[in-house]
Protein backbone atom coordinates (compact mmCIF):
# COMPACT_ATOMS: atom_id res chain seq x y z
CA UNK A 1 0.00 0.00 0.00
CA UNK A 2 1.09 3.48 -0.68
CA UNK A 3 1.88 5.02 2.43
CA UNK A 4 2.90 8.51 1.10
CA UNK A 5 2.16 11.57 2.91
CA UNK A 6 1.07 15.31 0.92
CA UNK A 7 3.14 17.09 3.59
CA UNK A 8 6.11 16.54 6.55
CA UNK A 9 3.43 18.35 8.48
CA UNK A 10 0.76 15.82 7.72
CA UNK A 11 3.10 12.85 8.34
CA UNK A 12 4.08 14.76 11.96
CA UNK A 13 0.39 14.93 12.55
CA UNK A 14 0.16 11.30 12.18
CA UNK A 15 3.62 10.44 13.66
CA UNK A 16 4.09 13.00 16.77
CA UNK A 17 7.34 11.24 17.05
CA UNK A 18 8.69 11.31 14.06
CA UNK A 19 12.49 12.23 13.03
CA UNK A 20 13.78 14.78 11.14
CA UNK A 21 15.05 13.28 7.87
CA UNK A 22 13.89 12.24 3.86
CA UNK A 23 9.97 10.78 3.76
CA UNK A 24 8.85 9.74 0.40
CA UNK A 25 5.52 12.14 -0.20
CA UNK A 26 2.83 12.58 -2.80
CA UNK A 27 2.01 16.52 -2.67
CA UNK A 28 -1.58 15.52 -5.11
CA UNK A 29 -2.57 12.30 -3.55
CA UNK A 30 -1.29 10.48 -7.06
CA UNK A 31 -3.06 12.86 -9.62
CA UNK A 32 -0.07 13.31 -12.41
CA UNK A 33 2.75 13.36 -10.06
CA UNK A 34 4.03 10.56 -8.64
CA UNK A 35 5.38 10.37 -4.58
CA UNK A 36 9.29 11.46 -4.34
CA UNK A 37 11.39 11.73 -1.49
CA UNK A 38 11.89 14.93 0.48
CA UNK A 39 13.93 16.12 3.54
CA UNK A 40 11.45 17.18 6.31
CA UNK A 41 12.54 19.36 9.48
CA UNK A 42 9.93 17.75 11.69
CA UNK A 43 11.60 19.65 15.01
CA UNK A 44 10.62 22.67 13.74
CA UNK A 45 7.16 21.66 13.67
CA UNK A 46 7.25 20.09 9.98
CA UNK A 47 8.73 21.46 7.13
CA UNK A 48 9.13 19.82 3.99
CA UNK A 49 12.63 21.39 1.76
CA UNK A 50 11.32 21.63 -1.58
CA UNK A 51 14.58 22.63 -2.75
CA UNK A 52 18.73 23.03 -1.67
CA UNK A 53 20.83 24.86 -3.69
CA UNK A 54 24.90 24.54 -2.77
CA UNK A 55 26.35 26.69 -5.70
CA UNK A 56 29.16 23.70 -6.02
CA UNK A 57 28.46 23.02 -9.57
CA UNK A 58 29.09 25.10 -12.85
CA UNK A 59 25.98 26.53 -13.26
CA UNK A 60 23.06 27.35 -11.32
CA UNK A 61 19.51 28.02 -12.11
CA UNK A 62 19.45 31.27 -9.92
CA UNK A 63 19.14 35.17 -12.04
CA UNK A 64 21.72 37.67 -11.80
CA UNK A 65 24.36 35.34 -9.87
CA UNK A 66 27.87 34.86 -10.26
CA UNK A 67 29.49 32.09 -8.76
CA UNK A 68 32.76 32.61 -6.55
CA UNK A 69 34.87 30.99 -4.42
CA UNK A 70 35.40 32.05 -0.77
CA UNK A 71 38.89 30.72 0.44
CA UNK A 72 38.09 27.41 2.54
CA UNK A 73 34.97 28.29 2.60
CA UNK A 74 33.87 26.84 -0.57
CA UNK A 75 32.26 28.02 -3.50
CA UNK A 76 28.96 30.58 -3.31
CA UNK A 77 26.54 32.24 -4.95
CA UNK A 78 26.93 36.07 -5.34
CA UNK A 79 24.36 38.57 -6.32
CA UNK A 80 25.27 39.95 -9.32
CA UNK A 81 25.50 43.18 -10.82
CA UNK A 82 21.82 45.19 -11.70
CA UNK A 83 22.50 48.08 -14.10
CA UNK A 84 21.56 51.60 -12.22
CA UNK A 85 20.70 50.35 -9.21
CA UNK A 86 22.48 50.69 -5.95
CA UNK A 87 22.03 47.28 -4.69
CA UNK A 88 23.43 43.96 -6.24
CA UNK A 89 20.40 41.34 -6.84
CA UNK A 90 19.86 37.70 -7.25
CA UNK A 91 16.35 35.91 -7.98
CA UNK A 92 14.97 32.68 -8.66
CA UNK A 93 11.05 31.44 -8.44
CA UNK A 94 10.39 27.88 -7.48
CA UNK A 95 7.50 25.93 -7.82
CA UNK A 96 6.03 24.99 -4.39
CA UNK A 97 3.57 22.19 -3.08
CA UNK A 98 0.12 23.63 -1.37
CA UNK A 99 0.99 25.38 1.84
CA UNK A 100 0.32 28.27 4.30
CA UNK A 101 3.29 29.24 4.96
CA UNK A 102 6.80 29.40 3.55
CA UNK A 103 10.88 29.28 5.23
CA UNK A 104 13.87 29.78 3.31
CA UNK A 105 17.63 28.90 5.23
CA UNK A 106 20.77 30.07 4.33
CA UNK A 107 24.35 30.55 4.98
CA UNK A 108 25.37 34.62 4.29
CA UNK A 109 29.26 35.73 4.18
CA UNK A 110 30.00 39.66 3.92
CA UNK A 111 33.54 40.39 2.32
CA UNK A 112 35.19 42.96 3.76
CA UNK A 113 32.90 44.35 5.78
CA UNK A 114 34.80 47.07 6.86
CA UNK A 115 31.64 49.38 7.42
CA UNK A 116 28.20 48.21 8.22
CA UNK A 117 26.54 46.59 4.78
CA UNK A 118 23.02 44.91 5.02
CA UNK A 119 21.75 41.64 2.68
CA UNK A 120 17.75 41.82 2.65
CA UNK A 121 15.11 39.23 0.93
CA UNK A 122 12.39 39.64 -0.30
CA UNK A 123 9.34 37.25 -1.43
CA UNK A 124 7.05 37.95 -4.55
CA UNK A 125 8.01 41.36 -5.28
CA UNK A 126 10.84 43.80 -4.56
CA UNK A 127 9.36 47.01 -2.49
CA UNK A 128 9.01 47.54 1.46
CA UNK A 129 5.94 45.02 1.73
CA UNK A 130 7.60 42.18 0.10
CA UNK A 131 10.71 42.24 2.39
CA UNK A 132 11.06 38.87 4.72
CA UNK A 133 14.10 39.26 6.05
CA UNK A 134 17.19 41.66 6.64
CA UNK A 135 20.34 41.31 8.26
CA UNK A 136 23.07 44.40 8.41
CA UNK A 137 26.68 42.87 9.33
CA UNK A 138 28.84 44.79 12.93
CA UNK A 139 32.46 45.16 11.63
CA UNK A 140 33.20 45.28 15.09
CA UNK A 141 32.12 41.38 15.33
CA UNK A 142 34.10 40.58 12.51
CA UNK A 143 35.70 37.29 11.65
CA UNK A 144 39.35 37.81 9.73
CA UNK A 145 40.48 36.76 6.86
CA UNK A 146 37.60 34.20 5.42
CA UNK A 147 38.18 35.15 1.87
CA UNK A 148 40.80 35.87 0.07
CA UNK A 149 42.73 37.59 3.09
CA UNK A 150 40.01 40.36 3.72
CA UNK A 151 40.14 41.40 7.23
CA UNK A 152 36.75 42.42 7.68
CA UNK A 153 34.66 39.71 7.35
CA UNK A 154 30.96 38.75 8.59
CA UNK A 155 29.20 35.19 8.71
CA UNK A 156 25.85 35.08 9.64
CA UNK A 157 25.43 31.41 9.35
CA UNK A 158 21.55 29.62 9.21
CA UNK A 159 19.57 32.48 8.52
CA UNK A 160 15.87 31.85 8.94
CA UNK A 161 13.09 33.81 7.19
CA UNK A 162 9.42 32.36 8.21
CA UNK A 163 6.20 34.26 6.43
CA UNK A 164 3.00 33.76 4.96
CA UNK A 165 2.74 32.51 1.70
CA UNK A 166 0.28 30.23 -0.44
CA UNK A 167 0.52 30.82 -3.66
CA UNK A 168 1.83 27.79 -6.28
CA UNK A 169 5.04 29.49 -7.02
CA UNK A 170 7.17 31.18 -4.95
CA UNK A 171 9.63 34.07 -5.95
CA UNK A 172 12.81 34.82 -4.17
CA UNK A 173 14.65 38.02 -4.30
CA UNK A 174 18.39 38.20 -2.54
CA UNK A 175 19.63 41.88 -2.56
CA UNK A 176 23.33 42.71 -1.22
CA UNK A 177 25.27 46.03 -0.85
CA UNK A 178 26.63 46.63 -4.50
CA UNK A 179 30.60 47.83 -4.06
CA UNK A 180 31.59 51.40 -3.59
CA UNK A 181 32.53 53.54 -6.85
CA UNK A 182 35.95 52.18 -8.13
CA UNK A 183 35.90 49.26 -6.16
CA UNK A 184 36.24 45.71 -7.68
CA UNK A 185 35.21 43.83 -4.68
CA UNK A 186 32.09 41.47 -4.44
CA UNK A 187 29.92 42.18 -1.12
CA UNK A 188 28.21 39.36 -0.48
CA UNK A 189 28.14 35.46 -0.58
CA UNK A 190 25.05 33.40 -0.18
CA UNK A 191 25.83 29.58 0.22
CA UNK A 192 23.00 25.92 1.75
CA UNK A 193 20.18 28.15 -0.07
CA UNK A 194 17.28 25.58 1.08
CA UNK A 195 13.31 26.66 0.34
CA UNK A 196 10.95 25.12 2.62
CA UNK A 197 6.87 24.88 3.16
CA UNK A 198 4.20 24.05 5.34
C-alpha cells in the first residue's frame, strides 16, 4: 500500500514522534505526479525542503548570480551586478507544493565588511511590503580573513526567514550592498540556499 504523505506536516500529525530526515511524499494524492522523497525538518514543527541549492556546480539556475569561491569556505553564490541600481540582486522562483506558509535557510558571508553593509530578501516582489528578512553585518564582530585575506569579514550562518505565503510558485529576491565607486570587490556570498513549506 502506498503510504505517502502530501506534507512533513501531515506525516508529523500522524507520527508526533517522528524524526527529522527524507519521507517519500505525494504533494496531489497520485493525480499526475508521482510520490518522491523529500527532507522534512519535523523539530521545527514540519517542514518539507522543496529545494537546496549549494552553488558547487558550474551553473546554477538562480538570475543575476555569479558564482565565486570564498577561500576554505567553498564556492557561493553572489548577487550579481543590476545596471543603475544601488544594490546587487539575485532571484529565482520555485514551484512549491500547497501550503500556508513558507521558510527559506541560508548561509550569508559579507567580504570585507569594513563598514556596516546589510543583505535583505524579499518574497514575490521587490518594495518595502515584500521584504522577509534583513540582516546588516557589525564590523566590530568581525571574523578575519575568510576570503581571500580580507580582514573584515561577517558570517551570519543559518539564517531563517518564516512568512506567509500560499501561492503555487514562490519568488525569491536576494539583494546585497553593490561595491563602492571604483571598487572591484564582491559584497556578499550566499551559500545551503534551502526553500521550505508548510
Amino acid at each position: 500500500a502506498d503510504m505517502s504523505s502530501p506534507s512533513c506536516a501531515e506525516t508529523l500529525k500522524a507520527r508526533k514522534d517522528a524524526p527529522d530526515g527524507t519521507y517519500w511524499l505525494d504533494w496531489d494524492g497520485g493525480f499526475g505526479n508521482p510520490a518522491a522523497p523529500f527532507y522534512c525538518d519535523m523539530k521545527s514543527g514540519g517542514w518539507t525542503r522543496v529545494e537546496l541549492h549549494d552553488f558547487d556546480g558550474p551553473t546554477t539556475t538562480w538570475n543575476n548570480v555569479l558564482l565565486a569561491k570564498c577561500g576554505a569556505l567553498g564556492q557561493g553564490a553572489r548577487p550579481g551586478f543590476v545596471q543603475g541600481a544601488s544594490y546587487n540582486v539575485m532571484s529565482r522562483t520555485f514551484a512549491v507544493p500547497p501550503h500556508a506558509a513558507a521558510r527559506a535557510t541560508f548561509d550569508l558571508t559579507g567580504v570585507d565588511w569594513s563598514t556596516p553593509r546589510s543583505v535583505s530578501l524579499f518574497a514575490d516582489g521587490g518594495d518595502a511590503k515584500h521584504q522577509v528578512w534583513s540582516y546588516t553585518g557589525d564590523p566590530a564582530a568581525a571574523d578575519k580573513s575568510l576570503c581571500y585575506g580580507a580582514i573584515k569579514d561577517v558570517r551570519k550562518l543559518g539564517a531563517v526567514a518564516e512568512f506567509k505565503h500560499s501561492a503555487p510558485s514562490l519568488t525569491l529576491q536576494i539583494r546585497g550592498p553593490k561595491a563602492d565607486p571604483g571598487e572591484t570587490i564582491w559584497w556578499a556570498l550566499i551559500d545551503n540556499f534551502s526553500v521550505w513549506t508548510r
